[in-house]
N, C-alpha and C. Protein backbone atom coordinates (compact mmCIF):
# COMPACT_ATOMS: atom_id res chain seq x y z
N UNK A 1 -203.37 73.68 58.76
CA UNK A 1 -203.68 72.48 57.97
C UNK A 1 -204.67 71.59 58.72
N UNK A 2 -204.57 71.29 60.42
CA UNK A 2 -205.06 70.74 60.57
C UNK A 2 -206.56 71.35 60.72
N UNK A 3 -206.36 72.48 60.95
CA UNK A 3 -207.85 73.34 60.78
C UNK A 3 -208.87 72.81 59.97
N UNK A 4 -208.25 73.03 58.71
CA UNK A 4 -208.91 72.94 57.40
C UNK A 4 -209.35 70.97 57.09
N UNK A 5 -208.61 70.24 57.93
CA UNK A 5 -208.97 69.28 57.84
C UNK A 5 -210.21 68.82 58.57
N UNK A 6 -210.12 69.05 59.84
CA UNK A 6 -211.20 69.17 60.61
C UNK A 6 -212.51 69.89 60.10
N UNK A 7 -212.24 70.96 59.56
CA UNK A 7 -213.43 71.34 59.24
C UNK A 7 -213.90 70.52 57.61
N UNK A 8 -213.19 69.84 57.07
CA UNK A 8 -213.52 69.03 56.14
C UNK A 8 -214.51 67.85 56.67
N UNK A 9 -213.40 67.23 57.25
CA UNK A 9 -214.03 65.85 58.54
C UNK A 9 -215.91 66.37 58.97
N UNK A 10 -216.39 68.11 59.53
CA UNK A 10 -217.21 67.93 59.97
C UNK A 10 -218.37 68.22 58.62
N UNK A 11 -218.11 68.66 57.72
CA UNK A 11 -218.57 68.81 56.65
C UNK A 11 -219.07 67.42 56.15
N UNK A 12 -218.32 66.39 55.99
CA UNK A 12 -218.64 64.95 55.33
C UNK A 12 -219.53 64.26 56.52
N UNK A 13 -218.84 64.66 57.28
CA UNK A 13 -219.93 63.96 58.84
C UNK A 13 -221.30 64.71 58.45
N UNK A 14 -221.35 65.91 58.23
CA UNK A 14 -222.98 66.34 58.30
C UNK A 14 -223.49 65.98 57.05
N UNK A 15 -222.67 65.83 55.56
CA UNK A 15 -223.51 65.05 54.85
C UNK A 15 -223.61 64.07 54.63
N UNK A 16 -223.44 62.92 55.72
CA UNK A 16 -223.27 61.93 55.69
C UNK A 16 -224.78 61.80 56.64
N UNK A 17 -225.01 62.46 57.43
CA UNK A 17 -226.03 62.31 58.41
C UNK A 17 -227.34 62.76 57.86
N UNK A 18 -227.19 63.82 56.93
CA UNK A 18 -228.30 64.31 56.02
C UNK A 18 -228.75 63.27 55.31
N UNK A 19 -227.66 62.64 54.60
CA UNK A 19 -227.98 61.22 53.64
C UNK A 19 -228.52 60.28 54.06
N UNK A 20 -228.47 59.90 55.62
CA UNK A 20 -228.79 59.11 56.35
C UNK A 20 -230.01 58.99 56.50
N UNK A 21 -230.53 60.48 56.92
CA UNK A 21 -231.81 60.56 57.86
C UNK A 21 -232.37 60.94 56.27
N UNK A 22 -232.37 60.96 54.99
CA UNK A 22 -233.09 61.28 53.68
C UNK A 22 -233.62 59.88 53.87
N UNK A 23 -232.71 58.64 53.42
CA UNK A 23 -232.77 57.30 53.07
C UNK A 23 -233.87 57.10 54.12
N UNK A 24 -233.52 57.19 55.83
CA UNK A 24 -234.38 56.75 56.69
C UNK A 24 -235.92 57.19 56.35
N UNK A 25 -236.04 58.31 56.02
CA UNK A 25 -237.34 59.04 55.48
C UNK A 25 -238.02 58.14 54.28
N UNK A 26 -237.06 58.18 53.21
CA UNK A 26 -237.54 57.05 51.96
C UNK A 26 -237.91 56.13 52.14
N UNK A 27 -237.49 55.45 53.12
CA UNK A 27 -237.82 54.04 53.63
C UNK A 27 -238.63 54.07 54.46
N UNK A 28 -238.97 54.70 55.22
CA UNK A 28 -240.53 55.09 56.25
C UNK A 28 -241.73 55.26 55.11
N UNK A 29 -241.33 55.95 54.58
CA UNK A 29 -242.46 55.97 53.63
C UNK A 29 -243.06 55.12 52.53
N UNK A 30 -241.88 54.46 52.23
CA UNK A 30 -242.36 53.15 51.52
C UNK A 30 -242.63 51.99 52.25
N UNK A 31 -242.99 52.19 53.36
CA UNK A 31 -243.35 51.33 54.32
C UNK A 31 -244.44 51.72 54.78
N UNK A 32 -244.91 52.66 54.49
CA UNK A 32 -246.32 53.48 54.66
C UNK A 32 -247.32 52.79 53.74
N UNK A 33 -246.43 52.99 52.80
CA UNK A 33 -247.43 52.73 51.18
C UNK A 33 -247.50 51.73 51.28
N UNK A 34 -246.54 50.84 52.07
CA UNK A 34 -246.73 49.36 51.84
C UNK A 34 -248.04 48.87 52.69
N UNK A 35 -247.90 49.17 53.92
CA UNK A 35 -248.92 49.13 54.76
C UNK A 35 -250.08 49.25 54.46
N UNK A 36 -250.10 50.77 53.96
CA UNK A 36 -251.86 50.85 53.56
C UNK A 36 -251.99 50.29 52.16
N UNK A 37 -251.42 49.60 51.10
CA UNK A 37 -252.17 48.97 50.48
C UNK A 37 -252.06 47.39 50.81
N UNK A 38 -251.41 47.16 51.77
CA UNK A 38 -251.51 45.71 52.44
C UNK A 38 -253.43 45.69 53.11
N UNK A 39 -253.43 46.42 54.04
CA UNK A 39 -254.82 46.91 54.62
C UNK A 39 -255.78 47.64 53.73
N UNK A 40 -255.44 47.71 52.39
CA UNK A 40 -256.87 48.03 51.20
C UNK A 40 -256.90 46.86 50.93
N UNK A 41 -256.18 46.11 50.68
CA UNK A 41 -256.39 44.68 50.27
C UNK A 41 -257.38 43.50 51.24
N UNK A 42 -256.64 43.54 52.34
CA UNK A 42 -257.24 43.28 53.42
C UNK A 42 -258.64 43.45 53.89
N UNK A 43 -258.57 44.93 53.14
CA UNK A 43 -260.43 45.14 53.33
C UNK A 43 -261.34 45.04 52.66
N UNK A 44 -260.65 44.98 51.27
CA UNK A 44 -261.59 44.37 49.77
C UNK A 44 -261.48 43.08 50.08
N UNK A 45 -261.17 42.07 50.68
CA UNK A 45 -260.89 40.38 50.83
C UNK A 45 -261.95 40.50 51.56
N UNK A 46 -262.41 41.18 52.62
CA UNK A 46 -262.99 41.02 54.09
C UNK A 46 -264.33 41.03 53.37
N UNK A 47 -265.42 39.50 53.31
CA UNK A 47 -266.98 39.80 52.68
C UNK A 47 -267.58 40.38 54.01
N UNK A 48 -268.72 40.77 53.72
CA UNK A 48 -269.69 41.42 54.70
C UNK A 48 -270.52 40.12 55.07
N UNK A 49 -270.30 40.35 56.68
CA UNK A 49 -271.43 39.16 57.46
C UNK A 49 -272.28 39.45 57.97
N UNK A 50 -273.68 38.76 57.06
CA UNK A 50 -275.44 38.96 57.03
C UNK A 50 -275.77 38.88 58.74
N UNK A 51 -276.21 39.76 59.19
CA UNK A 51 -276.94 39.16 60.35
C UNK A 51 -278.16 38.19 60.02
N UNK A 52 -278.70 37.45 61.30
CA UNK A 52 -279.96 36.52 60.55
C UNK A 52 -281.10 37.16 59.92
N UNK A 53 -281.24 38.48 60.97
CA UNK A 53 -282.27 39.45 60.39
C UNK A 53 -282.18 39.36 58.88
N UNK A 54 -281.23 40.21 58.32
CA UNK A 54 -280.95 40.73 57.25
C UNK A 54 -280.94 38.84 56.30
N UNK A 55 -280.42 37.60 56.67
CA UNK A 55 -280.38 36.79 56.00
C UNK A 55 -282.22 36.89 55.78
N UNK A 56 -283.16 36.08 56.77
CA UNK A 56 -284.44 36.35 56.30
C UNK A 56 -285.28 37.44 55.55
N UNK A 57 -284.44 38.51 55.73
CA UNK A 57 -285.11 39.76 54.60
C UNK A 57 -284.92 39.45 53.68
N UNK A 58 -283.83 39.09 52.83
CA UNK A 58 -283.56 38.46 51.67
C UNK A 58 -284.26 37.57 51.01
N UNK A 59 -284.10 35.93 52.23
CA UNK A 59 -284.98 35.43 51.42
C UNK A 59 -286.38 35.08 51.52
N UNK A 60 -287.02 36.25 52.59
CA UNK A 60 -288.11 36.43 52.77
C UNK A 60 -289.50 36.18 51.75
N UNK A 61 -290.62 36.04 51.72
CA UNK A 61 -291.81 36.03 50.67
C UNK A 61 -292.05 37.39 49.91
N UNK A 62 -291.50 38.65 50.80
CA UNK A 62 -292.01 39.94 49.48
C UNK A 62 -290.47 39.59 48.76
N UNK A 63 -289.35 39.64 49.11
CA UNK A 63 -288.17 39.27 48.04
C UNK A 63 -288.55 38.16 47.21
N UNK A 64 -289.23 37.26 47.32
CA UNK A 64 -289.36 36.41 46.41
C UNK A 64 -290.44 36.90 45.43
N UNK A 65 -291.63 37.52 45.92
CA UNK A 65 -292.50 38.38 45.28
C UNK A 65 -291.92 39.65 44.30
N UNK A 66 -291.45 40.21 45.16
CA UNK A 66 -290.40 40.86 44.48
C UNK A 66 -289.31 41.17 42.99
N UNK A 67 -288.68 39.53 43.31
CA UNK A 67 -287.96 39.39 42.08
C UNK A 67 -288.47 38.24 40.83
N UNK A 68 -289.44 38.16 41.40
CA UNK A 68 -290.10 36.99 40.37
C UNK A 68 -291.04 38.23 39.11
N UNK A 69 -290.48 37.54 38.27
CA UNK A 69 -291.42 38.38 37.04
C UNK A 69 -292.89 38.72 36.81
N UNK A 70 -292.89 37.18 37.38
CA UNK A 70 -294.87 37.24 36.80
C UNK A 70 -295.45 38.11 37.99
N UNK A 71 -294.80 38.31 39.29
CA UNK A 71 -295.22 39.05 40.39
C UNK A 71 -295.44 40.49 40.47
N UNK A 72 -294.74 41.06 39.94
CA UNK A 72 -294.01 42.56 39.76
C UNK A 72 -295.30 43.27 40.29
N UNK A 73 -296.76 43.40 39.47
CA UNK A 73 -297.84 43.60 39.63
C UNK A 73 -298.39 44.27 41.20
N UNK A 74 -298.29 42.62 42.10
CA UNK A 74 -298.70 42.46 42.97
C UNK A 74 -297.63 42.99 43.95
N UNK A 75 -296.66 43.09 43.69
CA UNK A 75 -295.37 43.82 44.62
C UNK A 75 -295.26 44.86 44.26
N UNK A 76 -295.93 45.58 43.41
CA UNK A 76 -296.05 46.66 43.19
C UNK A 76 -297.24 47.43 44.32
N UNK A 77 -298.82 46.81 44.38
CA UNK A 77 -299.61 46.66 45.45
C UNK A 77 -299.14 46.60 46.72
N UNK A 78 -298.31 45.92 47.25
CA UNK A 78 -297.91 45.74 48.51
C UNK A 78 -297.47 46.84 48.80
N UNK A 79 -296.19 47.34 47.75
CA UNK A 79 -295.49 48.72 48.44
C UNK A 79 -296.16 49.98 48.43
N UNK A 80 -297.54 50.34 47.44
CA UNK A 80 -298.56 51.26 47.45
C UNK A 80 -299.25 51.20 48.76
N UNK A 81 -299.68 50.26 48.81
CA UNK A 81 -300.51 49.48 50.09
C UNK A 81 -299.56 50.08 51.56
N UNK A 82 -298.22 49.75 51.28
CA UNK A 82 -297.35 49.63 52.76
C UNK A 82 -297.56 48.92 53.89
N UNK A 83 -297.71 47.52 53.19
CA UNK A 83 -297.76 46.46 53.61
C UNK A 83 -297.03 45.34 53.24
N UNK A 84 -295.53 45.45 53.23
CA UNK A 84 -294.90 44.79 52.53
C UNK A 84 -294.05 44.58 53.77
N UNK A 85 -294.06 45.24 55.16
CA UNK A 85 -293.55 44.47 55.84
C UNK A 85 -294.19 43.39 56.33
N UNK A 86 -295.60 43.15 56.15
CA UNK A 86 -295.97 42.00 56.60
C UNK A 86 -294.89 40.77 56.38
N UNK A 87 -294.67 40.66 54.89
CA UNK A 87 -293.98 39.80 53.89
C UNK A 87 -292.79 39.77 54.27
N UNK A 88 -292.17 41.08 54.78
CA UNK A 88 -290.42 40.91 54.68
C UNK A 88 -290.04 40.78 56.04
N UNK A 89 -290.71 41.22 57.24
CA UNK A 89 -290.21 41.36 58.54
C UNK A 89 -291.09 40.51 59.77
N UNK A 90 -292.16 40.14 59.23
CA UNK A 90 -293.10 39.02 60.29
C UNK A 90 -292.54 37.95 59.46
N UNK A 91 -292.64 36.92 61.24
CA UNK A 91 -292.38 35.25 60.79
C UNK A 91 -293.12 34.55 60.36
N UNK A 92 -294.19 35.02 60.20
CA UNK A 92 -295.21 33.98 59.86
C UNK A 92 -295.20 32.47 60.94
N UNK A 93 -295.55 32.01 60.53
CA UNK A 93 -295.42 32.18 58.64
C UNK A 93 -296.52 32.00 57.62
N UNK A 94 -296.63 32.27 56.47
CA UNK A 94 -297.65 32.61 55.87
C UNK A 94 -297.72 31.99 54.28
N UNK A 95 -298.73 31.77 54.08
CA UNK A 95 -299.33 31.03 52.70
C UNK A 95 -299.79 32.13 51.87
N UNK A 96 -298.66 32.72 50.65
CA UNK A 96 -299.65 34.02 49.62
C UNK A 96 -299.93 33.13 48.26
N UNK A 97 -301.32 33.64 47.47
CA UNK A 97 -301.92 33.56 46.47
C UNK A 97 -301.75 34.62 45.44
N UNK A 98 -300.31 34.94 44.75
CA UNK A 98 -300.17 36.00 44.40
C UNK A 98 -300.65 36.09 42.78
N UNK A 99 -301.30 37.01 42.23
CA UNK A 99 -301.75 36.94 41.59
C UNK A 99 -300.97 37.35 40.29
N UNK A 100 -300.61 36.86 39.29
CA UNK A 100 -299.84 37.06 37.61
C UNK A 100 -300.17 38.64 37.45
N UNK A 101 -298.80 38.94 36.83
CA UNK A 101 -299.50 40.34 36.12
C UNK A 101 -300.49 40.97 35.49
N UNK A 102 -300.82 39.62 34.11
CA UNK A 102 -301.85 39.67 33.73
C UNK A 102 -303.50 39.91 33.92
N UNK A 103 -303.29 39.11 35.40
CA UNK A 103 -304.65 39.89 36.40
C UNK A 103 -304.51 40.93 36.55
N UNK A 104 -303.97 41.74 36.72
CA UNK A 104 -304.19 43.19 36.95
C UNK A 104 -304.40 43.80 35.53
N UNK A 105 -303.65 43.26 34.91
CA UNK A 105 -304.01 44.36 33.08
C UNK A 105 -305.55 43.91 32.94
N UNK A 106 -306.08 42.74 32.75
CA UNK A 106 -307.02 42.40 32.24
C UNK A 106 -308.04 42.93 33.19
N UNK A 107 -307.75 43.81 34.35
CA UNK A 107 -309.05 44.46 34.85
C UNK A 107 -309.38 45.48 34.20
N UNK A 108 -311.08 45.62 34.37
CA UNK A 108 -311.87 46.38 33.67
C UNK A 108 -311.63 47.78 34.11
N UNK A 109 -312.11 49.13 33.20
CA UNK A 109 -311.33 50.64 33.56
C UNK A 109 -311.37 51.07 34.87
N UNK A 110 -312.85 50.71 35.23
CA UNK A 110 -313.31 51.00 36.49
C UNK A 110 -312.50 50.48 37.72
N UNK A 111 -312.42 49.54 37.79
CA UNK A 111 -311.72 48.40 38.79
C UNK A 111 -310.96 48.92 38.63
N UNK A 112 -309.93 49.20 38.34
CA UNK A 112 -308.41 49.09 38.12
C UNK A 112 -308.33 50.45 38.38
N UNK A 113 -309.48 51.44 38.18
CA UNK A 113 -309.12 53.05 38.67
C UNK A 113 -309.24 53.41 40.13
N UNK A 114 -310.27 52.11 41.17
CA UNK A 114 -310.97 52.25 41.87
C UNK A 114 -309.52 51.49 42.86
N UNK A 115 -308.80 50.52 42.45
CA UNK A 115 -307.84 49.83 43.10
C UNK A 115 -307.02 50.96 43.34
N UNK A 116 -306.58 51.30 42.86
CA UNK A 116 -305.56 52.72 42.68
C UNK A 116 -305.68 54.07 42.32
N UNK A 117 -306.49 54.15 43.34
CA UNK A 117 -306.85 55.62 44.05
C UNK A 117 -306.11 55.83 45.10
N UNK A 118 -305.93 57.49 44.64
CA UNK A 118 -304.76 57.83 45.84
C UNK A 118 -304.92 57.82 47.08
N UNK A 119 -306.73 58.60 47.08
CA UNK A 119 -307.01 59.08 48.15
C UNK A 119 -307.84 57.74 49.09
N UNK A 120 -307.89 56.76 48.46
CA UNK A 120 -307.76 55.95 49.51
C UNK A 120 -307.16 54.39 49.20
N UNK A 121 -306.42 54.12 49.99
CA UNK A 121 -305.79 52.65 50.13
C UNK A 121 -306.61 51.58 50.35
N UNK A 122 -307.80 51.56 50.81
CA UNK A 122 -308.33 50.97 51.45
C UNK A 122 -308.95 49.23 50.85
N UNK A 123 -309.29 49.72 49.35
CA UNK A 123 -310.05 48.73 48.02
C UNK A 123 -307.82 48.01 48.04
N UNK A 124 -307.36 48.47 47.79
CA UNK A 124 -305.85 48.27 48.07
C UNK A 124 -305.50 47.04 48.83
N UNK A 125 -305.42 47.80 50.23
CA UNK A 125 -305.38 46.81 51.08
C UNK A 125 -305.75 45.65 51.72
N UNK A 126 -307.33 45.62 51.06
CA UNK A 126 -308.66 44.45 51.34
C UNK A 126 -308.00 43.08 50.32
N UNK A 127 -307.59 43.76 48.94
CA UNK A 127 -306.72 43.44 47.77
C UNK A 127 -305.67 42.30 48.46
N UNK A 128 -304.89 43.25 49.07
CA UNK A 128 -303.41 42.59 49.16
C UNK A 128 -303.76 41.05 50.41
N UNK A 129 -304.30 41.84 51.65
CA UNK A 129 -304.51 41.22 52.74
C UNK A 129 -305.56 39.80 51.99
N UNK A 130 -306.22 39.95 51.05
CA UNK A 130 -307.25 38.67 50.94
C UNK A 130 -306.45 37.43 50.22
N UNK A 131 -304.98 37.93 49.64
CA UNK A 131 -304.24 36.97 49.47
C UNK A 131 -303.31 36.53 50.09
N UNK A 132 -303.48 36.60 50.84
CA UNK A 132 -302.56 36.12 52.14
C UNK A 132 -303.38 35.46 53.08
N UNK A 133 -302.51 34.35 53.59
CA UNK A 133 -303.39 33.30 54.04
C UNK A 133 -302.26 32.89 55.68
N UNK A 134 -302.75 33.45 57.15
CA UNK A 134 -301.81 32.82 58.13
C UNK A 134 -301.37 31.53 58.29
N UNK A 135 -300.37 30.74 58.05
CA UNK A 135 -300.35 29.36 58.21
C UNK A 135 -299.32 28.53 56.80
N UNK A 136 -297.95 27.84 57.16
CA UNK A 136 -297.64 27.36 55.71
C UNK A 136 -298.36 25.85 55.33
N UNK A 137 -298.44 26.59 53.78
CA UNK A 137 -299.76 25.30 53.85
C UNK A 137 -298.87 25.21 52.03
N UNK A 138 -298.22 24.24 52.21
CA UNK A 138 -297.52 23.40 50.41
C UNK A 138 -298.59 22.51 49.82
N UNK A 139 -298.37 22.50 48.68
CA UNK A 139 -299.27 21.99 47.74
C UNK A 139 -299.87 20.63 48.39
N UNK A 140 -299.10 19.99 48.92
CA UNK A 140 -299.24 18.25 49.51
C UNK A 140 -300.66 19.00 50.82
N UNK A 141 -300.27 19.78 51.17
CA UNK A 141 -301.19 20.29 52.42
C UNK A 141 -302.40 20.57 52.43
N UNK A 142 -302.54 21.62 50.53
CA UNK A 142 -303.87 21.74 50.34
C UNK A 142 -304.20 20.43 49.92
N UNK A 143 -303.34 19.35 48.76
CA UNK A 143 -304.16 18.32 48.24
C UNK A 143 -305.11 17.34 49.68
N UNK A 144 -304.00 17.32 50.77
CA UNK A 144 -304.75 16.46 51.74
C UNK A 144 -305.77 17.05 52.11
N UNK A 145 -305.99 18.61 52.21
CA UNK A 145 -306.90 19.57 53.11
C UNK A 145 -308.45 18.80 52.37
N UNK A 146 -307.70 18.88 51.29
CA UNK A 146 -309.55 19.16 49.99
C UNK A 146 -309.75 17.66 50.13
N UNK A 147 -308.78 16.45 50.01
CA UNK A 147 -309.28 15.02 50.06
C UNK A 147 -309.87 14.60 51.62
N UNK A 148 -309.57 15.40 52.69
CA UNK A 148 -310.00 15.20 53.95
C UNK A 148 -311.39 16.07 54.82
N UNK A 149 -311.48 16.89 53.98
CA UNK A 149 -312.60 17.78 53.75
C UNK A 149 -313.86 17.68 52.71
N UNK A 150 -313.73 17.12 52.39
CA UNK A 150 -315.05 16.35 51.31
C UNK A 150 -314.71 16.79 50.18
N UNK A 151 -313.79 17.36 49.72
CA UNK A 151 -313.13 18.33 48.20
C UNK A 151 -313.01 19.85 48.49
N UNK A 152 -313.19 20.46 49.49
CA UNK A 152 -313.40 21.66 49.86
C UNK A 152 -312.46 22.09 50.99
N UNK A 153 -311.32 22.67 51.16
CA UNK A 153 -310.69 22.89 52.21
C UNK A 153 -310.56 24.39 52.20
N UNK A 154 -310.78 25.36 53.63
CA UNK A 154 -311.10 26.59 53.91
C UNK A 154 -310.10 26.99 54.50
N UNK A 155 -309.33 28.17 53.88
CA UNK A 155 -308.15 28.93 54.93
C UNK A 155 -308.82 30.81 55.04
N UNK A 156 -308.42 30.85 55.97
CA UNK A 156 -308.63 32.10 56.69
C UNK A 156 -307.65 33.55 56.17
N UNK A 157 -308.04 34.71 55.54
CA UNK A 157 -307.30 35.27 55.02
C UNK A 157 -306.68 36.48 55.94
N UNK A 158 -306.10 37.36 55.93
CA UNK A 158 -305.34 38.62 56.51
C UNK A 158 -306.39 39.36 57.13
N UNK A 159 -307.18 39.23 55.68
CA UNK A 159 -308.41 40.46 55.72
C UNK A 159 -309.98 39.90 56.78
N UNK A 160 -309.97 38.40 57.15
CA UNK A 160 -310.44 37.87 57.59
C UNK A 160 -311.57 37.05 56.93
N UNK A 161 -311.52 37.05 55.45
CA UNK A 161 -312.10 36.64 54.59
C UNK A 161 -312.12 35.00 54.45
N UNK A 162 -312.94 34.31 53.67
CA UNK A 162 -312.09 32.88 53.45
C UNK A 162 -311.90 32.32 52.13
N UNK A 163 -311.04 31.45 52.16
CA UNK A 163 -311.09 31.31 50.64
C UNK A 163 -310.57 29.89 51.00
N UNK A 164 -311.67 29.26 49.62
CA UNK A 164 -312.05 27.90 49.23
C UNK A 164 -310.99 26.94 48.26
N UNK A 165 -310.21 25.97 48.61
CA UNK A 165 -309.55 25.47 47.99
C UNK A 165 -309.79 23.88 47.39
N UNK A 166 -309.81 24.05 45.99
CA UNK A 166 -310.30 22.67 45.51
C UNK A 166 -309.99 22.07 44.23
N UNK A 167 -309.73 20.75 43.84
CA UNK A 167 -309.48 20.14 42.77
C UNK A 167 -310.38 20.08 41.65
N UNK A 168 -310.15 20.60 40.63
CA UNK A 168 -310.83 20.08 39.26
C UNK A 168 -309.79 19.56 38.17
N UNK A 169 -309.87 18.08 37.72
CA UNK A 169 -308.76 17.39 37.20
C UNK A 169 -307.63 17.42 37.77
N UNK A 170 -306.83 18.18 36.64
CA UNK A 170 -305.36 18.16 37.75
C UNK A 170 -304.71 19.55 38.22
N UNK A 171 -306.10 20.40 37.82
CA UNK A 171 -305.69 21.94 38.23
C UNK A 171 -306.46 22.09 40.05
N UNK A 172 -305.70 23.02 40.63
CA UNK A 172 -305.96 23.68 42.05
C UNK A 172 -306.71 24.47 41.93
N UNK A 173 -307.91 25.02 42.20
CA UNK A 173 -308.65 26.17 42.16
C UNK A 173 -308.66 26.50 43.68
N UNK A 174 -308.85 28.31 43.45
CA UNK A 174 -308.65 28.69 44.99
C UNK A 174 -310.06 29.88 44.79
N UNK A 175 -311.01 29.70 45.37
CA UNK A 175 -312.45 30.66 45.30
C UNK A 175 -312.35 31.77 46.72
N UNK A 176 -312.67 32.65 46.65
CA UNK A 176 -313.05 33.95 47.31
C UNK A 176 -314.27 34.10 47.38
N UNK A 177 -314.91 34.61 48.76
CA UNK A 177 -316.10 34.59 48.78
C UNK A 177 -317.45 35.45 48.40
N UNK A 178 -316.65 36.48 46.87
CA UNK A 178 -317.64 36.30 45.87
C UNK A 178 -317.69 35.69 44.64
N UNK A 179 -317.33 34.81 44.96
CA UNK A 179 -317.14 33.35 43.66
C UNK A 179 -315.88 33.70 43.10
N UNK A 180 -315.25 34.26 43.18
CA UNK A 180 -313.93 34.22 41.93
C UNK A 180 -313.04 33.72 42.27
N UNK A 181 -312.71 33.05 41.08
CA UNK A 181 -311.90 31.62 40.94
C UNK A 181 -310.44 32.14 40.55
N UNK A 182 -309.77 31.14 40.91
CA UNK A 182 -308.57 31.53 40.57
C UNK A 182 -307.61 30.46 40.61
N UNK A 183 -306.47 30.23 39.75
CA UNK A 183 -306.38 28.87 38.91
C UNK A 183 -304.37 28.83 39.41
N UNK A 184 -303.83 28.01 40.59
CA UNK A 184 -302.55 28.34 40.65
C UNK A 184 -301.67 27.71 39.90
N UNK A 185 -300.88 28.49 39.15
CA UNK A 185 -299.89 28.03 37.91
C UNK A 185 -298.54 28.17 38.31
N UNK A 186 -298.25 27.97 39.51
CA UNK A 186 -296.50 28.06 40.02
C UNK A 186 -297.06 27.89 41.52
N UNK A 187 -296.54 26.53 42.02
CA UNK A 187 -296.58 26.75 43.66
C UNK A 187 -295.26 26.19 44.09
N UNK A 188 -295.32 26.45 45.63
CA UNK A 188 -294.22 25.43 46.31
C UNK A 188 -292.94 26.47 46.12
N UNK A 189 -292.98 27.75 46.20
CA UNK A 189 -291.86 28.72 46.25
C UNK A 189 -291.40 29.12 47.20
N UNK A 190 -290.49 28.22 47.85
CA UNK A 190 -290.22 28.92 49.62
C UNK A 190 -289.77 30.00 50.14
N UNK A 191 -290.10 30.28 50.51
CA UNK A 191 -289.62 32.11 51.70
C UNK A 191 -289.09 31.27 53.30
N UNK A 192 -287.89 32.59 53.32
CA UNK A 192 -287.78 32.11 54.54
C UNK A 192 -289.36 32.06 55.82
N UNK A 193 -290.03 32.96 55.56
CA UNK A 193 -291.37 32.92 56.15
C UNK A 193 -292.37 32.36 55.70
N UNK A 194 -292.50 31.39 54.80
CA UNK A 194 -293.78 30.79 54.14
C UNK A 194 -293.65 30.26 52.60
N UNK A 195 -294.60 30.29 52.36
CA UNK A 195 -294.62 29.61 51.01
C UNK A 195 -295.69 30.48 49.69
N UNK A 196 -294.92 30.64 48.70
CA UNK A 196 -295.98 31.18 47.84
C UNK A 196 -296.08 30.40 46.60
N UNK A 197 -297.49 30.84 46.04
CA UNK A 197 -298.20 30.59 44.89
C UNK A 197 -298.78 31.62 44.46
N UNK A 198 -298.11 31.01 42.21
CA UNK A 198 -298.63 31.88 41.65
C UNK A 198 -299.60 31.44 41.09
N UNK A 199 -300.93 32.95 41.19
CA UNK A 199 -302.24 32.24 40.28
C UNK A 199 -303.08 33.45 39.64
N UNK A 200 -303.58 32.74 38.46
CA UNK A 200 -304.39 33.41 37.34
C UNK A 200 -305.29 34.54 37.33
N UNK A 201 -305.29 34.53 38.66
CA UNK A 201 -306.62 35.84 38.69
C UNK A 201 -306.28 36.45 39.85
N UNK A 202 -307.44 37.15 40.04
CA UNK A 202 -307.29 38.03 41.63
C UNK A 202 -308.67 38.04 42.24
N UNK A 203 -308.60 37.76 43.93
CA UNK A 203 -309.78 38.18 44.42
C UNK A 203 -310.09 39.42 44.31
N UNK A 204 -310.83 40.11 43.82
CA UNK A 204 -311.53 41.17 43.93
C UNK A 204 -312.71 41.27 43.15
C-alpha cells in the first residue's frame, strides 16, 4: 500500500513540476513579446537627428531651386550640367538669377537644341555658371548698389562674365554682356547658402 502510494506522491510531484516549468515558459515568452514591442515602439517614437551638413542640404539654394515650380527648368540644367553641387554643398555664399520655365520653352529650335546637346555640356554650363553670382547680395543690396553706382551696379558671375543691374520704374533689370535683359519677378528667397531670384529670361 505504501508502495503504491509513493509512487502516486512521485507521479503528482512530476506533474506538478512539468506544469510549473510549462507556465514558467508561457510567461518568458510573453515577456518577450512584451519587450520587443515595447522597443518597436520605442523606435518608431525615436525621430532621426539631421546632422548640420544634411540640415544645409535641405535648405540649401539648389533645394530651393529645386522645389520651386517656376524653377524646375533651370534645376533641371544644373543636374544635366552636374553642377548642382555648387548650390547644395559650397557655402557660398551665393546670389542666383534663376531663370522661369518659360525662358527655356520660348527658346528658338536652334538654341534650345544647341543647349542640350549630349555631346557637349559646355553651351550648358556657360548657361548655368552665368547665373550665378559669388556674394549674397538681397534686393535692398542691389537697390543701394545701382543708387550708389550712378544706376548701374556690376556683379561678377561663376563663368566670369558680368552682369549689369538696374532700375527702370519699379522693375529690377539684370543685363548680360550681350545685352539681354532680364526682368526679376520673385526675389529675396533664402538658402541656407545665399539668396535667390526669379527672372524672366535667360542669359544666353
Amino acid at each position: 500500500m505504501k508502495k503504491s502510494q509513493h509512487i502516486l506522491f512521485v507521479l503528482f510531484l512530476s506533474l506538478a513540476l512539468v506544469s510549473c516549468k510549462t507556465d514558467t515558459k508561457k510567461s518568458s515568452k510573453k515577456e518577450v513579446v512584451e519587450t520587443n514591442v515595447v522597443s518597436e515602439k520605442k523606435v518608431q517614437k525615436t525621430p532621426k537627428v539631421l546632422t548640420e551638413k544634411e540640415k544645409k542640404v535641405i535648405s540649401s539654394l539648389f533645394t530651393k531651386i529645386m522645389t520651386a515650380k517656376e524653377t524646375k527648368s533651370f534645376a533641371s540644367a544644373m543636374v544635366t550640367s552636374e553642377l548642382t553641387g555648387i548650390l547644395s554643398n559650397q557655402e557660398g555664399p551665393f546670389t542666383v538669377f534663376a531663370p522661369a520655365n518659360n525662358a527655356f520653352t520660348s527658346l528658338v529650335k536652334e538654341k534650345k537644341k544647341d543647349l542640350y546637346n549630349a555631346k557637349s555640356r559646355d553651351s550648358l554650363i556657360k548657361l548655368v555658371k552665368t547665373h550665378i553670382v559669388k556674394g549674397d547680395f538681397k534686393l535692398t543690396d542691389l537697390q543701394n548698389g545701382i543708387k550708389e553706382n550712378k544706376g548701374k551696379f556690376q556683379l561678377k558671375t561663376l563663368y566670369g562674365s558680368t552682369l549689369v543691374v538696374s532700375e527702370k520704374g519699379d522693375k529690377i533689370i539684370v543685363e548680360d554682356e550681350n545685352g539681354n535683359k532680364a526682368v526679376i519677378i520673385e526675389s529675396d528667397i533664402v538658402g541656407s547658402n545665399g539668396v535667390l531670384y526669379i527672372v524672366d529670361s535667360l542669359f544666353y
